[in-house]
C-alpha atoms as a PDB file:
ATOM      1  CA  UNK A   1     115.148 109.323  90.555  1.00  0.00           C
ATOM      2  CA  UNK A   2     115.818 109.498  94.518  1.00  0.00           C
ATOM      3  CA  UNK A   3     116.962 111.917  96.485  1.00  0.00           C
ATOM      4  CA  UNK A   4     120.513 109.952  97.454  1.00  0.00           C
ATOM      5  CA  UNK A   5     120.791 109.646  93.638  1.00  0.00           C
ATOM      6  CA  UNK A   6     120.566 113.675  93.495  1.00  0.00           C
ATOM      7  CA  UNK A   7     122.826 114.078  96.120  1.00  0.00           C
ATOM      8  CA  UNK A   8     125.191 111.565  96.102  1.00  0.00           C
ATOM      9  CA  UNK A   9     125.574 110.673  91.960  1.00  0.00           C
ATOM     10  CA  UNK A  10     125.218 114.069  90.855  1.00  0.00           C
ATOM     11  CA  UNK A  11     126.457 116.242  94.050  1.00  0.00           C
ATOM     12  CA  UNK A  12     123.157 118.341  94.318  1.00  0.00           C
ATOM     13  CA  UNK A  13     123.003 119.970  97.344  1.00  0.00           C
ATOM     14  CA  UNK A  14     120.466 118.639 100.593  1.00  0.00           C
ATOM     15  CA  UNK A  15     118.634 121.745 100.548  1.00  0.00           C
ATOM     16  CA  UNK A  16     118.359 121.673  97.053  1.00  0.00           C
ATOM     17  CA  UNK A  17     116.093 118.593  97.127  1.00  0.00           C
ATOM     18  CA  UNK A  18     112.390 118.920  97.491  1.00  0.00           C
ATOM     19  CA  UNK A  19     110.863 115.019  96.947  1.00  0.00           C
ATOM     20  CA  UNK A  20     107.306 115.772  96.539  1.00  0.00           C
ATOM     21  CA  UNK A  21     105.811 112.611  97.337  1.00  0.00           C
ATOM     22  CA  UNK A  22     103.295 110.728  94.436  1.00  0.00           C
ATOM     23  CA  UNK A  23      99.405 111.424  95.331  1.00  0.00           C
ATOM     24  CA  UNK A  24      96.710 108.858  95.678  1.00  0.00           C
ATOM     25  CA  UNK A  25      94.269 108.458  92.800  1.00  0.00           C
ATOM     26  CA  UNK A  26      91.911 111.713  92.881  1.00  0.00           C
ATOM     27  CA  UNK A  27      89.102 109.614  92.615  1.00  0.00           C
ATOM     28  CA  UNK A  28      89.074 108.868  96.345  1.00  0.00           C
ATOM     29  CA  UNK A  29      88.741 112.853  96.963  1.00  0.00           C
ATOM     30  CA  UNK A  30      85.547 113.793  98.091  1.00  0.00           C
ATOM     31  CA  UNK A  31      82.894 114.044 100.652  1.00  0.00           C
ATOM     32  CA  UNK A  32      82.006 111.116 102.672  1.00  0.00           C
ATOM     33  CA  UNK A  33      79.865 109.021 101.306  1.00  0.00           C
ATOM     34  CA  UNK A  34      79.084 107.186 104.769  1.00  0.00           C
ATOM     35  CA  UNK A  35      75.157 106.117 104.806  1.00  0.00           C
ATOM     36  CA  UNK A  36      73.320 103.777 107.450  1.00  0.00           C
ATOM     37  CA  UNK A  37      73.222 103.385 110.861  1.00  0.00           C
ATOM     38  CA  UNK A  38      75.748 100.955 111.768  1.00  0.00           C
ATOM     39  CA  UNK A  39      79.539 101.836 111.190  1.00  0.00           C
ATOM     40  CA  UNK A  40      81.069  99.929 108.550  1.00  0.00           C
ATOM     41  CA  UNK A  41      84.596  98.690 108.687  1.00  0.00           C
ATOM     42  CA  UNK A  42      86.712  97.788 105.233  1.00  0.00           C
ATOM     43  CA  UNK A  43      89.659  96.041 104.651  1.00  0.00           C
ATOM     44  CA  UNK A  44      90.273  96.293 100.524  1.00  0.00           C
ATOM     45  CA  UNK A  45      92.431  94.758  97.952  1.00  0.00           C
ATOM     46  CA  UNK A  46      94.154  91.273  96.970  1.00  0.00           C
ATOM     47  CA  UNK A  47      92.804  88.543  99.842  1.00  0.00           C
ATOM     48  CA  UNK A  48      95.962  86.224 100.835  1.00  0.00           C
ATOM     49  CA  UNK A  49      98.040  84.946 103.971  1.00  0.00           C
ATOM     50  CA  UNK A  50      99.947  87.679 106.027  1.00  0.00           C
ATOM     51  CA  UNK A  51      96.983  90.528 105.434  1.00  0.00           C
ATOM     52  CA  UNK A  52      96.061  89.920 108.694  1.00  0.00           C
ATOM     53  CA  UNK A  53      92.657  89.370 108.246  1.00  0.00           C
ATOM     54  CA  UNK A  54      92.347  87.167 111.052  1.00  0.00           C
ATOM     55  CA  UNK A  55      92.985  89.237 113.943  1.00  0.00           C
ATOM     56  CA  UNK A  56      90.169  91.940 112.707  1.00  0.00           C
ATOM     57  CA  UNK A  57      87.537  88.737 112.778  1.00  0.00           C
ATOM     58  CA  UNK A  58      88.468  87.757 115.871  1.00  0.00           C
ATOM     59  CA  UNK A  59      88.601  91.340 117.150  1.00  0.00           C
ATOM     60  CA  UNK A  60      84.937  91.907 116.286  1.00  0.00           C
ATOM     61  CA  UNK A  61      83.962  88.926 118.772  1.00  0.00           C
ATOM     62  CA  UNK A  62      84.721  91.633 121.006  1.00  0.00           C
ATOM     63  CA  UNK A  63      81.912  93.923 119.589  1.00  0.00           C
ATOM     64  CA  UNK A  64      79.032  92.158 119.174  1.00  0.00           C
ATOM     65  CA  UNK A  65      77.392  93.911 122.698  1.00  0.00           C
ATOM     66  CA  UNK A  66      77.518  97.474 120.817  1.00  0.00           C
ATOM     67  CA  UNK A  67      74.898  99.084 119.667  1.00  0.00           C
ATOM     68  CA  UNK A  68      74.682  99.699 116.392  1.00  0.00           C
ATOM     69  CA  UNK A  69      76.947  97.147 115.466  1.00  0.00           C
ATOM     70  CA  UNK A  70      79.466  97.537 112.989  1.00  0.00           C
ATOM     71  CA  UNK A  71      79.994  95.655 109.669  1.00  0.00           C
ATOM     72  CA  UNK A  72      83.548  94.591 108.531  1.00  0.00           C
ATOM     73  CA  UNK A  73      83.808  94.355 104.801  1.00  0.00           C
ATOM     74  CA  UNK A  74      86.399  92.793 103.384  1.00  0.00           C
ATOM     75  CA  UNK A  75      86.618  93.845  99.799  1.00  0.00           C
ATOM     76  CA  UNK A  76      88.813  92.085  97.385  1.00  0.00           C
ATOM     77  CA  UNK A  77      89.726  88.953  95.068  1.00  0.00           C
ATOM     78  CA  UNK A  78      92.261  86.161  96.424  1.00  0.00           C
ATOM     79  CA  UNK A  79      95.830  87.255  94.866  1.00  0.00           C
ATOM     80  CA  UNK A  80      96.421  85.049  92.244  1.00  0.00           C
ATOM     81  CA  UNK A  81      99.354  83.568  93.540  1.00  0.00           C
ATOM     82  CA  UNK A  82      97.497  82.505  96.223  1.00  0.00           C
ATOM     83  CA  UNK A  83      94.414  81.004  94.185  1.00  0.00           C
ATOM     84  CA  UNK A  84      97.334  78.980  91.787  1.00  0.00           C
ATOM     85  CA  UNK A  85      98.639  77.419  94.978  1.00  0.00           C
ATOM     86  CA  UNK A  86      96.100  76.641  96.856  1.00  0.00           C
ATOM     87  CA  UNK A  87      93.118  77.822  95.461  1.00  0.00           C
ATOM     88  CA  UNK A  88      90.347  79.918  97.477  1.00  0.00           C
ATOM     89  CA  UNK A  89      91.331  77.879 100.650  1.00  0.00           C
ATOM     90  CA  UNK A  90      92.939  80.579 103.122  1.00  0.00           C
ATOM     91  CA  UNK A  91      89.468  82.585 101.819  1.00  0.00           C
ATOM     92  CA  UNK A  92      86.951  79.481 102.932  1.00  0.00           C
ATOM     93  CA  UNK A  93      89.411  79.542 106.299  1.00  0.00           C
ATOM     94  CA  UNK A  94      88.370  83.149 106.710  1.00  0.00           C
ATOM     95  CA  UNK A  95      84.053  81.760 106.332  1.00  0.00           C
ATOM     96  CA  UNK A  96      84.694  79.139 108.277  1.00  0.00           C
ATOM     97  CA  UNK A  97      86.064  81.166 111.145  1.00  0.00           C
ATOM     98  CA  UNK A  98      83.260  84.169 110.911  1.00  0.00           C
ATOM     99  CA  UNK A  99      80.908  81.497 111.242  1.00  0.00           C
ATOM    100  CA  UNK A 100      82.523  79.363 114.658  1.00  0.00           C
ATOM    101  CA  UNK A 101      82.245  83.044 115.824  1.00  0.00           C
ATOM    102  CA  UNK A 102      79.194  83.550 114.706  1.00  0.00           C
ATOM    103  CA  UNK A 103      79.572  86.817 113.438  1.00  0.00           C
ATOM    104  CA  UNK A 104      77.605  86.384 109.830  1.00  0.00           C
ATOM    105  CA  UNK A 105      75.588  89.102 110.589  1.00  0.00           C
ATOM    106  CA  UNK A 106      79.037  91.471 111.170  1.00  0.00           C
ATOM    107  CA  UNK A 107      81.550  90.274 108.722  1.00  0.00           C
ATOM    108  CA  UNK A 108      80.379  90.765 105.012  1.00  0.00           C
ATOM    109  CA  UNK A 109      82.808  89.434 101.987  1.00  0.00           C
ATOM    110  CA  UNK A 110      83.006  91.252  98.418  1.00  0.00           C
ATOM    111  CA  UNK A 111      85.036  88.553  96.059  1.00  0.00           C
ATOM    112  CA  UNK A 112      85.219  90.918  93.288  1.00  0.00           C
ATOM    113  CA  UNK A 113      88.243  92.790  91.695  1.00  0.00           C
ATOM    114  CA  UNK A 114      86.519  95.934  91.826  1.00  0.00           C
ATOM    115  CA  UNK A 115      87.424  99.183  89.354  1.00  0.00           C
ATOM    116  CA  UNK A 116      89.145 102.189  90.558  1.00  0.00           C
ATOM    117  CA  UNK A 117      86.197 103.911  90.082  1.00  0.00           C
ATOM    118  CA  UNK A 118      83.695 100.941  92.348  1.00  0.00           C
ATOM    119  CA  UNK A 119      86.689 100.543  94.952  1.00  0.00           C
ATOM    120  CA  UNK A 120      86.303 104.673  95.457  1.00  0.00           C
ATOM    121  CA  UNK A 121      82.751 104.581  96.084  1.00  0.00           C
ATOM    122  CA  UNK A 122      83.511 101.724  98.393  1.00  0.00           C
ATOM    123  CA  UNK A 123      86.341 103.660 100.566  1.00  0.00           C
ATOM    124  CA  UNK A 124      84.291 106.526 100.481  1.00  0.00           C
ATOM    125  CA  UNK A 125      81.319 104.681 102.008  1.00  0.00           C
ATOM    126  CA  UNK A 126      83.509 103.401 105.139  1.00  0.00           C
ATOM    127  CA  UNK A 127      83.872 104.633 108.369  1.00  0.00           C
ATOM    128  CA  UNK A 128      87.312 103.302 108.538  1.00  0.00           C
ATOM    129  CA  UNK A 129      89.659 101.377 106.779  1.00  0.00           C
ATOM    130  CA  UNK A 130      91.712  98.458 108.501  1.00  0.00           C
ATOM    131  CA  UNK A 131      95.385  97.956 107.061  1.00  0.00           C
ATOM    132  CA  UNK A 132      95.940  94.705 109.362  1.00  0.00           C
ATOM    133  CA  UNK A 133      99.411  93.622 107.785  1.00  0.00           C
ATOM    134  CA  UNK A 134     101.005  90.335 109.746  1.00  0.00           C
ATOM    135  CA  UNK A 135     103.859  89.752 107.615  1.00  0.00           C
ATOM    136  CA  UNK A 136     106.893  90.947 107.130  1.00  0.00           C
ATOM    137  CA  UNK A 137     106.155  90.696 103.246  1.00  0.00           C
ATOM    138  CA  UNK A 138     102.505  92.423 103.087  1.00  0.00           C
ATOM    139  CA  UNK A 139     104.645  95.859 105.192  1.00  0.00           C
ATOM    140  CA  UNK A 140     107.633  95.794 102.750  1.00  0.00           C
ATOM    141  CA  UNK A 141     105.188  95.838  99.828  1.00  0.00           C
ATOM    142  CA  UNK A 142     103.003  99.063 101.150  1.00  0.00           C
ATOM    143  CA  UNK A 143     106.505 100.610 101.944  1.00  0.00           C
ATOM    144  CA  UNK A 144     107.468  99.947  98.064  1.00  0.00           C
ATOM    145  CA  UNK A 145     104.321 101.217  96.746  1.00  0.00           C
ATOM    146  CA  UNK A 146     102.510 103.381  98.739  1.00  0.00           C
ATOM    147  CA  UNK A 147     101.353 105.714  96.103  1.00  0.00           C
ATOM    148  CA  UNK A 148      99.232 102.765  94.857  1.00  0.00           C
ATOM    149  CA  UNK A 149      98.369 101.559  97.808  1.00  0.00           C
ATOM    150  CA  UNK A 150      95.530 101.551 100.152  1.00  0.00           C
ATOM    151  CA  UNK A 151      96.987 103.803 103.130  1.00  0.00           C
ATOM    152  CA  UNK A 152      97.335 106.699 100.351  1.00  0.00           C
ATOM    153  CA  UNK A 153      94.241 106.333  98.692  1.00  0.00           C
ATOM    154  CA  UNK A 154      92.206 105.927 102.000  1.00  0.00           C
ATOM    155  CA  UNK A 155      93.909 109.381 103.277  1.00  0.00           C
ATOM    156  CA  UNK A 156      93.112 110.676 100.088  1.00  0.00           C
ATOM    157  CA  UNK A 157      89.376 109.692 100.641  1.00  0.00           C
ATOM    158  CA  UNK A 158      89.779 111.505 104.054  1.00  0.00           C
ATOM    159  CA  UNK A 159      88.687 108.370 106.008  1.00  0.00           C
ATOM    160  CA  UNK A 160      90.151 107.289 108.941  1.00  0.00           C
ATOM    161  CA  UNK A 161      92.976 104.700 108.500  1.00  0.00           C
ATOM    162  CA  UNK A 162      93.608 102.219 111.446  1.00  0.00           C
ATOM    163  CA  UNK A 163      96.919 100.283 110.710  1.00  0.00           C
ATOM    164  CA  UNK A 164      99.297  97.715 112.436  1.00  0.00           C
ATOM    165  CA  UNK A 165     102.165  99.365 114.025  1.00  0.00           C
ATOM    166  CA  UNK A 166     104.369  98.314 110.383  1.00  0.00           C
ATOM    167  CA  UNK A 167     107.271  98.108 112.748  1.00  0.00           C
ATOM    168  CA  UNK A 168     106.322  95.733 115.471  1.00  0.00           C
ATOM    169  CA  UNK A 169     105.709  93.481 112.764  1.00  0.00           C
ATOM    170  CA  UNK A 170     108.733  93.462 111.344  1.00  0.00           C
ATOM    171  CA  UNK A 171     110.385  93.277 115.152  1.00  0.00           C
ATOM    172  CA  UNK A 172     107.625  90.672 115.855  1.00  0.00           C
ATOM    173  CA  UNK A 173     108.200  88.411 112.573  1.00  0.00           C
ATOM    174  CA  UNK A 174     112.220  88.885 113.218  1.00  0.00           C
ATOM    175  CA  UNK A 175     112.242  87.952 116.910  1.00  0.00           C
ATOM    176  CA  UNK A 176     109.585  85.529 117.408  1.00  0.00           C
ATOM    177  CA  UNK A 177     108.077  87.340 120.390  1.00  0.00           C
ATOM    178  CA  UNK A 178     104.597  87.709 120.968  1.00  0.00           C
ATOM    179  CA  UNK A 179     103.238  91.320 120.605  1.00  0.00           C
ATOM    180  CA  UNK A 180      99.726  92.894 120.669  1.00  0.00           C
ATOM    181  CA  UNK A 181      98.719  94.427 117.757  1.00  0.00           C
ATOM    182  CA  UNK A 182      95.624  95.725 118.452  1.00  0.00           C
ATOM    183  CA  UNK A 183      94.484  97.706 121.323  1.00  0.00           C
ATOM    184  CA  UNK A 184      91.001  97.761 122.040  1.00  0.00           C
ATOM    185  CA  UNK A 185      88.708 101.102 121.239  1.00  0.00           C
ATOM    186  CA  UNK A 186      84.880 101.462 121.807  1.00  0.00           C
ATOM    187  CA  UNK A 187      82.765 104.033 119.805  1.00  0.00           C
END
């Protein structure tokens, strides 16, 4: 039940309402579980159009002068949907453009559908997490969900969590104007 279903359909009062929002999966609680000497970078879940996926590839062309360099993992099985309608091309795209850049030796892929238990480890082991949403549709679904979702369970792992601004890609989608995303940070 919502709060405007407490307060409007049953006349509780405002101040009567606590909403105790759902927790992330406990699993992700814990100590770091960062190893190695270059920072690694991980995007996680379903791989399909409008994750934004794109951007972060072509953002690491940008990094390839530091020292360590950093690893982007991006962790995940193509979403069904995606794989019954077109198959695994949008995830051969994604190959094809790591390697024009020629950043195999920085962007890593993990095709799996990993467990809860496997995609904790994993979030653990990060440095960051990237939630690069481009769509319209990938921001309304973590706003639906986001006790399942990755931002919850990657500030349960206390990681740091490097998003999209969710709004200027909503304002972006809706106006067609150009925007920036991204702003550049060095280590």
């Amino acid at each position: 039940m919502t709060q405007d279903q407490l307060i409007h359909r049953y006349d509780v009062e405002p101040n009567d309402v606590e909403v105790i929002p759902h927790g992330a999966d406990a699993l992700f609680a814990g100590p770091s579980l960062v190893t190695g000497s270059r920072p690694l970078v991980l995007t996680w879940g379903l791989i399909g159009p409008g994750k934004g996926l794109e951007t972060v590839i072509e953002a690491f062309a940008d990094l390839v002068e530091l020292e360590p360099r950093p690893r982007y993992l991006i962790a995940g099985a193509t979403h069904p949907n995606v794989r019954a309608s077109s198959g695994e091309s949008y995830r051969e795209g994604l190959f094809s453009l790591v390697r024009r850049l020629g950043l195999e030796d920085m962007i890593e892929f993990d095709n799996r559908y990993l467990d809860r238990k496997t995609l904790a480890r994993l979030v653990r082991s990060a440095d960051m997490v990237v939630l690069p949403y481009a769509s319209v549709e990938q921001v309304i679904r973590y706003r639906k969900a986001p006790s399942s979702g990755l931002g919850n369970d990657t500030k349960r792992s206390d990681c740091t969590l490097t998003s999209t601004p969710l709004e200027s890609v909503a304002v972006k989608e809706r106006s067609n104007v150009p925007s920036r995303m991204f702003s550049s940070r060095r280590y």
